[in-house]
Every structure is written in structure tokens, then in C-alpha cells.
PDB file of N, CA and C in Angstrom:
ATOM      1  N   UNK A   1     132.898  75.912  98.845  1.00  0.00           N
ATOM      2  CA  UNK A   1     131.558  76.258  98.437  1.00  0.00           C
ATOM      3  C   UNK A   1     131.345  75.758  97.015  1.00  0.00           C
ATOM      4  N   UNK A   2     129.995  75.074  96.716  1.00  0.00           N
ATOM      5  CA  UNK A   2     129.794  74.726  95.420  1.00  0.00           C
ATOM      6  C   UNK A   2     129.056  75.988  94.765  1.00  0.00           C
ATOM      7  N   UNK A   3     129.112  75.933  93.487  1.00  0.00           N
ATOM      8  CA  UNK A   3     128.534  77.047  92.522  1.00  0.00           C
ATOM      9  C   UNK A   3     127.017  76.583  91.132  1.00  0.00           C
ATOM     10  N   UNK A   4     126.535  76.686  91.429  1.00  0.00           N
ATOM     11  CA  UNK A   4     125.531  76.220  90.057  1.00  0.00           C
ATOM     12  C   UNK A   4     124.881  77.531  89.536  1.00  0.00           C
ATOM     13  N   UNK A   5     124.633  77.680  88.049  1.00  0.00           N
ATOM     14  CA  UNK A   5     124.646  78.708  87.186  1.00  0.00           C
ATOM     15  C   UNK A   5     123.131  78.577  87.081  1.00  0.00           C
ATOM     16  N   UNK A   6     122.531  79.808  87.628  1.00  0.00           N
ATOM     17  CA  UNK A   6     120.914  80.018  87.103  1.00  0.00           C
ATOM     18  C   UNK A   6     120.918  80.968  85.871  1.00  0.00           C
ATOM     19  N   UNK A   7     119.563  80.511  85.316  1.00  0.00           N
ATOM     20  CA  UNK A   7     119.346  81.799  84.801  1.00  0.00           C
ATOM     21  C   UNK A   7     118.363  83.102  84.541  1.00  0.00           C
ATOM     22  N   UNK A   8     118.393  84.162  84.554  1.00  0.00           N
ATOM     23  CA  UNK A   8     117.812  85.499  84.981  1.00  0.00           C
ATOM     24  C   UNK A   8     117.464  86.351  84.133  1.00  0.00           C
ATOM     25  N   UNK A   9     116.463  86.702  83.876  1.00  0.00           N
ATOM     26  CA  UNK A   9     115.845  87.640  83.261  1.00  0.00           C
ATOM     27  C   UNK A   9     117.060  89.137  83.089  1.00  0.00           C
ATOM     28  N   UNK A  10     116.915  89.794  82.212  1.00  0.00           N
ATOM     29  CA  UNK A  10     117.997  90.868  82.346  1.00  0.00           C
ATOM     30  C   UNK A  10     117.083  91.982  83.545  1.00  0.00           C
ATOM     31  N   UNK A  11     116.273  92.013  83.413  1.00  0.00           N
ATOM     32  CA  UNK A  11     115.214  92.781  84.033  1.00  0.00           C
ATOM     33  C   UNK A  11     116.098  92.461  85.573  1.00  0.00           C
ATOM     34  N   UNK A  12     116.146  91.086  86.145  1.00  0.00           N
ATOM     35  CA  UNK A  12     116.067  90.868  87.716  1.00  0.00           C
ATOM     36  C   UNK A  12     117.437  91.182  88.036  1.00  0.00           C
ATOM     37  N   UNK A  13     118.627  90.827  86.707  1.00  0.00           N
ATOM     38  CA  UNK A  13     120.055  91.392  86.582  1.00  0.00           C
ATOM     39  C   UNK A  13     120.111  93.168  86.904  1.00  0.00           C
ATOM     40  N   UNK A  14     119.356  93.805  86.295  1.00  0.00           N
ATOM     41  CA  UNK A  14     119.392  94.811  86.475  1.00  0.00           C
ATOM     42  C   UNK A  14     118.984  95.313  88.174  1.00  0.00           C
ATOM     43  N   UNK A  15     117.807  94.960  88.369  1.00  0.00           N
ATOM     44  CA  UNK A  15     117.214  95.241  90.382  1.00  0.00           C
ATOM     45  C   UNK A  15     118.141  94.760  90.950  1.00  0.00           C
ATOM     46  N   UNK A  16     119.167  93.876  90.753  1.00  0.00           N
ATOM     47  CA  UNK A  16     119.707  92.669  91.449  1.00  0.00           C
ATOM     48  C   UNK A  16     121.529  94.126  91.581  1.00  0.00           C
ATOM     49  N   UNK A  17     121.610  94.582  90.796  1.00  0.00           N
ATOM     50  CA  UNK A  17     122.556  95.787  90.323  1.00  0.00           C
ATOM     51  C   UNK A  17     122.232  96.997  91.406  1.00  0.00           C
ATOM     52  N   UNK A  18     121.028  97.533  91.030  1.00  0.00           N
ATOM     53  CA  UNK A  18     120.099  98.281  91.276  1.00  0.00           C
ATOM     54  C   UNK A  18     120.402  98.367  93.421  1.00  0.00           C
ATOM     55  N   UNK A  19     120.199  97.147  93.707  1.00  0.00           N
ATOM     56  CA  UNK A  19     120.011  97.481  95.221  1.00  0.00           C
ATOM     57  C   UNK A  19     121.507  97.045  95.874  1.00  0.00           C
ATOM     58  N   UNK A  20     122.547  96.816  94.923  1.00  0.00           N
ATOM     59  CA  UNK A  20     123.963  96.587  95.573  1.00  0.00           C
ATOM     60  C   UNK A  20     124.322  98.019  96.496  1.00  0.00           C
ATOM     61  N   UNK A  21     124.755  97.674  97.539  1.00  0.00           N
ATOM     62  CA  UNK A  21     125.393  98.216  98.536  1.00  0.00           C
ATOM     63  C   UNK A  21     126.463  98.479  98.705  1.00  0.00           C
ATOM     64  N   UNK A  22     127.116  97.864  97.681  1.00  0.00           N
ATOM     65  CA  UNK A  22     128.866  98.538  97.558  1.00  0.00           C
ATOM     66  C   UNK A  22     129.149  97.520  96.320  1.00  0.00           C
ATOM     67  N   UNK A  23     130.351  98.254  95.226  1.00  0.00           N
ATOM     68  CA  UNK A  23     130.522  97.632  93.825  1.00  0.00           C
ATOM     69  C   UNK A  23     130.915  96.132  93.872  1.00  0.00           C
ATOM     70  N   UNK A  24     131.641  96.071  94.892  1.00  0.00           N
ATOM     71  CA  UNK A  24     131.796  94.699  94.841  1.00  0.00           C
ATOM     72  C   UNK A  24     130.717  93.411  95.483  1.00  0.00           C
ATOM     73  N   UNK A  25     129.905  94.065  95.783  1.00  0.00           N
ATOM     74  CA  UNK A  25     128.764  93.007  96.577  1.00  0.00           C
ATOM     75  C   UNK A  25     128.429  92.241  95.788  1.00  0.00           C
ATOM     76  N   UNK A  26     128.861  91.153  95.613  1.00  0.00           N
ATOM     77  CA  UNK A  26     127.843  90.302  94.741  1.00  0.00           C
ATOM     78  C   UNK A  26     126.909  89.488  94.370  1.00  0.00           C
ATOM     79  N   UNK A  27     125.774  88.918  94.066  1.00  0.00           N
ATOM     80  CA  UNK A  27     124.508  88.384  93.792  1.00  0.00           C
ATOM     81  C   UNK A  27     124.350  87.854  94.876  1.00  0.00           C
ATOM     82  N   UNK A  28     125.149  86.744  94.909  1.00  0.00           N
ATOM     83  CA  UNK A  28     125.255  85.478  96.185  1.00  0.00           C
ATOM     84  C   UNK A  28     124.485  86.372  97.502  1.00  0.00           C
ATOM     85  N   UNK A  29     125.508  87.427  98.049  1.00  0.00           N
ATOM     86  CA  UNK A  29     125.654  88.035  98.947  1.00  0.00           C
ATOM     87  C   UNK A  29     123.900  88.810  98.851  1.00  0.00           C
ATOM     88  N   UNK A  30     123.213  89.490  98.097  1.00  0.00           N
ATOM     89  CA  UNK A  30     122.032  90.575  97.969  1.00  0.00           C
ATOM     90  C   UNK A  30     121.439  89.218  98.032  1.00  0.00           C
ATOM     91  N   UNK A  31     121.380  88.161  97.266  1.00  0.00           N
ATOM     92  CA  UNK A  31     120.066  87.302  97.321  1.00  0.00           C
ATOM     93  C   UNK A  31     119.955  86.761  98.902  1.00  0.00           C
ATOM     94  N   UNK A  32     121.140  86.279  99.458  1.00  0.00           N
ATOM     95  CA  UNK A  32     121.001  85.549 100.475  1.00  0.00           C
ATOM     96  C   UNK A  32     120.288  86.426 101.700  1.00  0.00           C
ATOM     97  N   UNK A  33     120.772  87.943 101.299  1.00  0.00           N
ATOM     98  CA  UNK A  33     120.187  89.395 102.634  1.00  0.00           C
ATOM     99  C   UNK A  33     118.841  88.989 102.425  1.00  0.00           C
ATOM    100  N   UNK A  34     118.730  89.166 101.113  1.00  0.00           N
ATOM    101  CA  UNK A  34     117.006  89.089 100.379  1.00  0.00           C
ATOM    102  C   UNK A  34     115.702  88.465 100.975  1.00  0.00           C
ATOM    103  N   UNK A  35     116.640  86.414 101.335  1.00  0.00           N
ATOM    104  CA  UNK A  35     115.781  86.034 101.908  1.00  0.00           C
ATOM    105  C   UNK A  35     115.998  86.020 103.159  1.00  0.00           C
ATOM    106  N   UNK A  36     116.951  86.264 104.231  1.00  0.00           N
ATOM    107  CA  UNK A  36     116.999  86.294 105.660  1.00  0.00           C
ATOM    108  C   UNK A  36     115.503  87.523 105.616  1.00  0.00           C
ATOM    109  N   UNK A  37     115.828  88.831 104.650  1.00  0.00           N
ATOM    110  CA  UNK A  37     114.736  89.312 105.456  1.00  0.00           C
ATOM    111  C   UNK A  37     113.606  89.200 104.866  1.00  0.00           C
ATOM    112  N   UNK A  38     113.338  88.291 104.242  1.00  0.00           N
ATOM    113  CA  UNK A  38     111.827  87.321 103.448  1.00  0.00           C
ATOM    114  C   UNK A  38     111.842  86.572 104.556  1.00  0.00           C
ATOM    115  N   UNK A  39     112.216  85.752 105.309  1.00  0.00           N
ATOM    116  CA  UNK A  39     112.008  84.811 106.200  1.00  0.00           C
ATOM    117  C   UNK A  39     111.739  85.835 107.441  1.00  0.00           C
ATOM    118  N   UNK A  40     112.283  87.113 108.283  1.00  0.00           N
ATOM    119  CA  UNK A  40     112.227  87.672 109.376  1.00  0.00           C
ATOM    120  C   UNK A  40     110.978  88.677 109.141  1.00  0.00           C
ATOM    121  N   UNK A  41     110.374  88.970 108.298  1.00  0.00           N
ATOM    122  CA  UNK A  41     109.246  89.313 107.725  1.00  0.00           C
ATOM    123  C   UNK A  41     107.746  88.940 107.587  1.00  0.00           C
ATOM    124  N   UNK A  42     108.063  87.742 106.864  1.00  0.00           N
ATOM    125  CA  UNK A  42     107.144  86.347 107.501  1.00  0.00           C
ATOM    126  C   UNK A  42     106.995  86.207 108.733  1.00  0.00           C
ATOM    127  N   UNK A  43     107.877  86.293 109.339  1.00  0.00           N
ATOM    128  CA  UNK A  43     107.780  85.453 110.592  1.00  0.00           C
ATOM    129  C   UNK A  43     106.976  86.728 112.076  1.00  0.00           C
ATOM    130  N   UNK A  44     107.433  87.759 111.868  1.00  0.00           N
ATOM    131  CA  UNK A  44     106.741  88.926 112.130  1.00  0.00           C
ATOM    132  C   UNK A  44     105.379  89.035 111.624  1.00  0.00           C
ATOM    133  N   UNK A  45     105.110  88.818 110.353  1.00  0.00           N
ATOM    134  CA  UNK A  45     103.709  88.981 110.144  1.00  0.00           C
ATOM    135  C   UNK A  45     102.953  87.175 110.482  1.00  0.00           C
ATOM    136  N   UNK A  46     103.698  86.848 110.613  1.00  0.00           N
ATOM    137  CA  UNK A  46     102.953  84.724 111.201  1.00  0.00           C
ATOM    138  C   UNK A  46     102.552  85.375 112.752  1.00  0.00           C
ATOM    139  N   UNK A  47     103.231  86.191 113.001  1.00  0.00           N
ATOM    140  CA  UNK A  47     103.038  86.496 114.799  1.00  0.00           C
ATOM    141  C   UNK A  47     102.296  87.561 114.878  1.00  0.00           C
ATOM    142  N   UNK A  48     102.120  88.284 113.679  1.00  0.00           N
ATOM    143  CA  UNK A  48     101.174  89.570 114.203  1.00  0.00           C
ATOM    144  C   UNK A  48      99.355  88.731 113.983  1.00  0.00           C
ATOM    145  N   UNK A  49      99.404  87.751 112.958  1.00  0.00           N
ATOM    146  CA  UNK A  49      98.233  87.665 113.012  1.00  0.00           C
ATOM    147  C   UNK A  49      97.945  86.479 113.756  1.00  0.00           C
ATOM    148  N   UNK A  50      98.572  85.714 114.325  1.00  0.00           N
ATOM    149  CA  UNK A  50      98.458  84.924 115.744  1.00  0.00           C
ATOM    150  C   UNK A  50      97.946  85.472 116.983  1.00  0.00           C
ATOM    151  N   UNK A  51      98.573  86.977 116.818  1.00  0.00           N
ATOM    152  CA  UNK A  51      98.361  87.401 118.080  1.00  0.00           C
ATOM    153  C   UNK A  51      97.063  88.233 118.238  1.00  0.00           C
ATOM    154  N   UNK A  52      96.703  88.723 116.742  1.00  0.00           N
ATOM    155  CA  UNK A  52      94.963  88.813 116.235  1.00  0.00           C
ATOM    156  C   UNK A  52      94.074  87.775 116.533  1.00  0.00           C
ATOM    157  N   UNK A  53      94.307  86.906 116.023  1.00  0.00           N
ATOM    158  CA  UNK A  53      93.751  85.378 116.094  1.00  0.00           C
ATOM    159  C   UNK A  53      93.416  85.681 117.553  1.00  0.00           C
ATOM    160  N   UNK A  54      94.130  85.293 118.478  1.00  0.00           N
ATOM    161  CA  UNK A  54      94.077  85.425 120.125  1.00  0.00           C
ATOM    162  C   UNK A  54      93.066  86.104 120.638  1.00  0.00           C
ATOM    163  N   UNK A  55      93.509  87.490 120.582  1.00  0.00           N
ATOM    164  CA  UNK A  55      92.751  87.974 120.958  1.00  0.00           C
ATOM    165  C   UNK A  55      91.116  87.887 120.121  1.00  0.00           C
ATOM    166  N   UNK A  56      90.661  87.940 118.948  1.00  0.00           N
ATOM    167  CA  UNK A  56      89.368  87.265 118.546  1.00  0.00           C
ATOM    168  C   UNK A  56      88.921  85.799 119.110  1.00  0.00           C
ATOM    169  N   UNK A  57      89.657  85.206 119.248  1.00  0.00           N
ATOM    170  CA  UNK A  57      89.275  83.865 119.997  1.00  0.00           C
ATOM    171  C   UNK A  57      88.679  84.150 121.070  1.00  0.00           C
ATOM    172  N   UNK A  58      89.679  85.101 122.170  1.00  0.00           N
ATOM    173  CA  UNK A  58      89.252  85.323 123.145  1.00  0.00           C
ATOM    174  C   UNK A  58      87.435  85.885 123.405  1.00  0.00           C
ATOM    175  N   UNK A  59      87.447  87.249 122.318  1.00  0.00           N
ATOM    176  CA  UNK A  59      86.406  88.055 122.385  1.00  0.00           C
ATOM    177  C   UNK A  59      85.412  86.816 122.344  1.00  0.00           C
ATOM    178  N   UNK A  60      85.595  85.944 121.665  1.00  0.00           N
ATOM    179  CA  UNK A  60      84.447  84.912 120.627  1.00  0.00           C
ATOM    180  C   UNK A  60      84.057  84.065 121.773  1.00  0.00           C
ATOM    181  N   UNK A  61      84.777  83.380 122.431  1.00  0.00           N
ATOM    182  CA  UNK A  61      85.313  82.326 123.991  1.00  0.00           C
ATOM    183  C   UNK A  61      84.262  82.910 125.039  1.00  0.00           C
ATOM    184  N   UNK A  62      84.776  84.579 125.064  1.00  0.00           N
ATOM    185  CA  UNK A  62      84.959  84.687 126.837  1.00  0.00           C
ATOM    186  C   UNK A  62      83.320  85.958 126.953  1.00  0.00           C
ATOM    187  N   UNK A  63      82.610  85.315 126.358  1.00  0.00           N
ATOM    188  CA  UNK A  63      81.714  86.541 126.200  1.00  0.00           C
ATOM    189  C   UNK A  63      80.288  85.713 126.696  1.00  0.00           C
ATOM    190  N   UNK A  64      79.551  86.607 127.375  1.00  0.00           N
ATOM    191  CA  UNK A  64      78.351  86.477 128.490  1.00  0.00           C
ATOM    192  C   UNK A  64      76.766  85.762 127.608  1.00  0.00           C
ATOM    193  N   UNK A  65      76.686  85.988 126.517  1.00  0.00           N
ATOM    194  CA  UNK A  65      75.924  85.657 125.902  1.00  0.00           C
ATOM    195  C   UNK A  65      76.128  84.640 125.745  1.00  0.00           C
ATOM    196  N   UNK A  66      76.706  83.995 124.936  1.00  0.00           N
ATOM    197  CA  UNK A  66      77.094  82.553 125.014  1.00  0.00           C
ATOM    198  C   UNK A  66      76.638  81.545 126.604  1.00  0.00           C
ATOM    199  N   UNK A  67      76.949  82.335 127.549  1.00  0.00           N
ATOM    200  CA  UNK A  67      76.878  81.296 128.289  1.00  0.00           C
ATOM    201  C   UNK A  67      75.209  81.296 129.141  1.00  0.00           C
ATOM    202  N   UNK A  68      74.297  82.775 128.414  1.00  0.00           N
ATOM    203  CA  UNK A  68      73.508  82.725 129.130  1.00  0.00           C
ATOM    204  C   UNK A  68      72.565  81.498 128.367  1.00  0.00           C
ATOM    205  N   UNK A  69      73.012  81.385 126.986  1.00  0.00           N
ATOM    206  CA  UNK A  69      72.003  80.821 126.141  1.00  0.00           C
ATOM    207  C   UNK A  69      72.416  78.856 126.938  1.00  0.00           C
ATOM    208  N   UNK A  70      73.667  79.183 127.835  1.00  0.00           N
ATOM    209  CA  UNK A  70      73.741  77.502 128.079  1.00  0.00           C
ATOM    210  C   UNK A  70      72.637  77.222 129.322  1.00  0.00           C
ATOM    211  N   UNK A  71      72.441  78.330 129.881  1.00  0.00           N
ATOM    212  CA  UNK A  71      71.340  78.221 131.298  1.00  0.00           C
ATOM    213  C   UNK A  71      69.494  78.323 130.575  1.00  0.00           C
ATOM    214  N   UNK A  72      69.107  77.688 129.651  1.00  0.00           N
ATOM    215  CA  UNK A  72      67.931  77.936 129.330  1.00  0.00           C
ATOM    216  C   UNK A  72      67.175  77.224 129.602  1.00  0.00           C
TER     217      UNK A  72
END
């Protein structure tokens, strides 16, 4: 594994402390949880409002007015 040195606010050092799960957990390990569930989060809310989307499409699509105004 390669290593490159960022650097961090003491503030994010501290939250980064703050949400360890056992003393030895370290950064690597909390950041990487961090974004699996930044990405499984997203991806839950990409699908909740897809599946909004849908159904408004539908309402917008499949509705009687629309089609009476095509018989005029």
C-alpha cells in the first residue's frame, strides 16, 4: 500500500477521533467507512427520487385531459 500525507484542520482531527470505534482504528480505516456510506446514501437517495420522478411522469403521461384536448 502507498501512503501520501494530507493535511487537516485540527477541528476534522478531532471528529475524525471523535467517531473512532475502537482505539486503534485508524483514519485510513473511518475515512474509507465514511465514504462507502457517502456513496450507499447517494445512491438510495439517486433511487428514491427516480422513483418520484416515475411516478410524476406517469401522473403527467397517463391522464384523460390531455388526450381529450387531442380529439378537438
Amino acid at each position: 500500500m502507498s501512503a501520501t500525507t494530507i493535511q487537516l484542520d485540527k477541528k476534522v482531527v478531532n471528529s475524525l477521533k471523535a467517531v473512532k470505534e475502537h482505539p486503534r482504528q485508524t483514519y485510513n480505516e473511518i475515512i474509507i467507512k465514511m465514504i462507502k456510506n457517502f456513496k450507499n446514501t447517494k445512491n438510495q437517495y439517486d433511487e428514491f427520487l427516480h422513483k418520484i420522478q416515475q411516478e410524476k411522469m406517469k401522473e403527467l403521461w397517463d391522464n384523460n385531459d390531455d388526450e381529450a384536448g387531442e380529439h378537438v
